[in-house]
Protein backbone atom coordinates (compact mmCIF):
# COMPACT_ATOMS: atom_id res chain seq x y z
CA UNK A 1 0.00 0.00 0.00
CA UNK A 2 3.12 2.31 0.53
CA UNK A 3 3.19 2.27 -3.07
CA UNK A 4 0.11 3.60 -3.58
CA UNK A 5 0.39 6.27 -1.06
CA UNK A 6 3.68 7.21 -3.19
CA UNK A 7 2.25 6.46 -6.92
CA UNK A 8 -0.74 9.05 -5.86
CA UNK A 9 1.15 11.83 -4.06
CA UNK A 10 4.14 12.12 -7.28
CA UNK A 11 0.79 12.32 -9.39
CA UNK A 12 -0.83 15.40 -7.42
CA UNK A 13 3.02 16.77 -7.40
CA UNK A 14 3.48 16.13 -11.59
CA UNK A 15 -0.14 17.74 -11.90
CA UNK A 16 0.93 20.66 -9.27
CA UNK A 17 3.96 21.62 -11.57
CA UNK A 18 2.44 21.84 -14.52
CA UNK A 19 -0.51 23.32 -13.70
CA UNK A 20 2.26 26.33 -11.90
CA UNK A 21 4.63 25.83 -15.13
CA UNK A 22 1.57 26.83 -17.46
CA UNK A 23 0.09 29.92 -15.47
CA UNK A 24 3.33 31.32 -15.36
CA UNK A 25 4.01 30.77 -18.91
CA UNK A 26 0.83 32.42 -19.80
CA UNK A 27 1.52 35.06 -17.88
CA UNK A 28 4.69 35.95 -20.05
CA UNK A 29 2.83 34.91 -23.21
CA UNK A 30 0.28 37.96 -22.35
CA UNK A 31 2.89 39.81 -21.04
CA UNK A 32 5.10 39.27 -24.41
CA UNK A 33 7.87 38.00 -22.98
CA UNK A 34 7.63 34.94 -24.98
CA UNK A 35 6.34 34.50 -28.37
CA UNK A 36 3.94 31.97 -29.86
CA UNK A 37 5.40 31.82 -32.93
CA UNK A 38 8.52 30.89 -31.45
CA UNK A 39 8.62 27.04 -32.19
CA UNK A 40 9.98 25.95 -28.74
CA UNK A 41 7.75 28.21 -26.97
CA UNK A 42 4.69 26.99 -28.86
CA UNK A 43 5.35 23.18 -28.40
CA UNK A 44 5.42 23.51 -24.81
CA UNK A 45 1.98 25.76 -24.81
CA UNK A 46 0.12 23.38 -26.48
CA UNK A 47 1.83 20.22 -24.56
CA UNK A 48 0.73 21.94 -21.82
CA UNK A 49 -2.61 22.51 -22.93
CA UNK A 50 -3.33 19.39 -23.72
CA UNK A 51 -1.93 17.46 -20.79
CA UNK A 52 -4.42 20.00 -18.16
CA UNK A 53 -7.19 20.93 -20.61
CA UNK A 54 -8.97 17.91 -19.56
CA UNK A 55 -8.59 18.63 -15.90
CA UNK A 56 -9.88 22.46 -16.28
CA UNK A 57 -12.77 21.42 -18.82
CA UNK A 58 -15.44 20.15 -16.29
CA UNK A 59 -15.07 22.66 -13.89
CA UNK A 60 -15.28 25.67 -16.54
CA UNK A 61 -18.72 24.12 -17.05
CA UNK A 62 -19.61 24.42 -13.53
CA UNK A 63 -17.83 27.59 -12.69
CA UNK A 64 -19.61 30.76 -13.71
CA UNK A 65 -18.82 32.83 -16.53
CA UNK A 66 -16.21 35.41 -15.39
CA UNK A 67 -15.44 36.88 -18.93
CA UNK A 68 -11.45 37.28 -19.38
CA UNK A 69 -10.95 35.59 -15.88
CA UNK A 70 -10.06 31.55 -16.17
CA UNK A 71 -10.71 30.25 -11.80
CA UNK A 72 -10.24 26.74 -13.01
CA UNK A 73 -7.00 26.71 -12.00
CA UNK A 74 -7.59 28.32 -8.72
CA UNK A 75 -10.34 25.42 -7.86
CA UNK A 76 -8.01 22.69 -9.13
CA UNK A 77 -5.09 23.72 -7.07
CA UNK A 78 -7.68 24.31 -4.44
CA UNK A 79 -9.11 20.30 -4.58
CA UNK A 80 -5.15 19.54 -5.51
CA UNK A 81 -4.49 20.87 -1.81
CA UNK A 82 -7.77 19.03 -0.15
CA UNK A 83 -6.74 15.71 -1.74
CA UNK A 84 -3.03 16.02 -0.61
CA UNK A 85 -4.28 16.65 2.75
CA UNK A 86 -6.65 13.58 2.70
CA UNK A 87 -4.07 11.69 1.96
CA UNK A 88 -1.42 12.54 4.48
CA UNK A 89 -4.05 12.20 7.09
CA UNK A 90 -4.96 9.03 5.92
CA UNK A 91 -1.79 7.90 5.62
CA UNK A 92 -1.85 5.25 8.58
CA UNK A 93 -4.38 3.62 6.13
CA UNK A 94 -1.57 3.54 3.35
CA UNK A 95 1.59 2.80 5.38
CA UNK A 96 -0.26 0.30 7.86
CA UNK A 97 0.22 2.05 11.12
């Protein structure tokens, strides 16, 4: 079960650094520090995109419409947190103490 205490955690940590490594890099995208039509720059975008489009999608349909204003991220780093604390007070369950 330690493995699956450890498999789940890196997951919520891979899925933490992206989601920070793409809000940043939009930020400088709309800031112009980096350009889209730079090949590197748009390869990583749209990895990027891809790999946490399908985690923002559902809750964009629940959320309400805030115009330019994208809280998807917000409430997945916000159930990103609740999950990671479920699990470390859980953890007895996982580790068997």
């Amino acid at each position: 079960m330690t493995t699956l205490y450890q498999a789940i955690d890196l997951i919520l940590s891979i899925v933490w650094f992206l989601m920070i490594a793409h809000i940043i890099m939009s930020w400088l995208i709309n800031f112009q520090v980096l350009n889209l039509r730079q090949p590197m720059v748009a390869t990583i975008w749209d990895g990027l995109t891809r790999l946490l489009e399908p985690i923002y999608a559902p809750i964009r349909r629940l959320l309400p419409n805030t115009g330019g204003l994208d809280l998807a991220p917000l409430v997945v780093f916000v159930i990103i947190i609740v999950l990671r604390m479920a699990l470390q007070n859980n953890a007895g369950f996982f580790l068997g103490y």
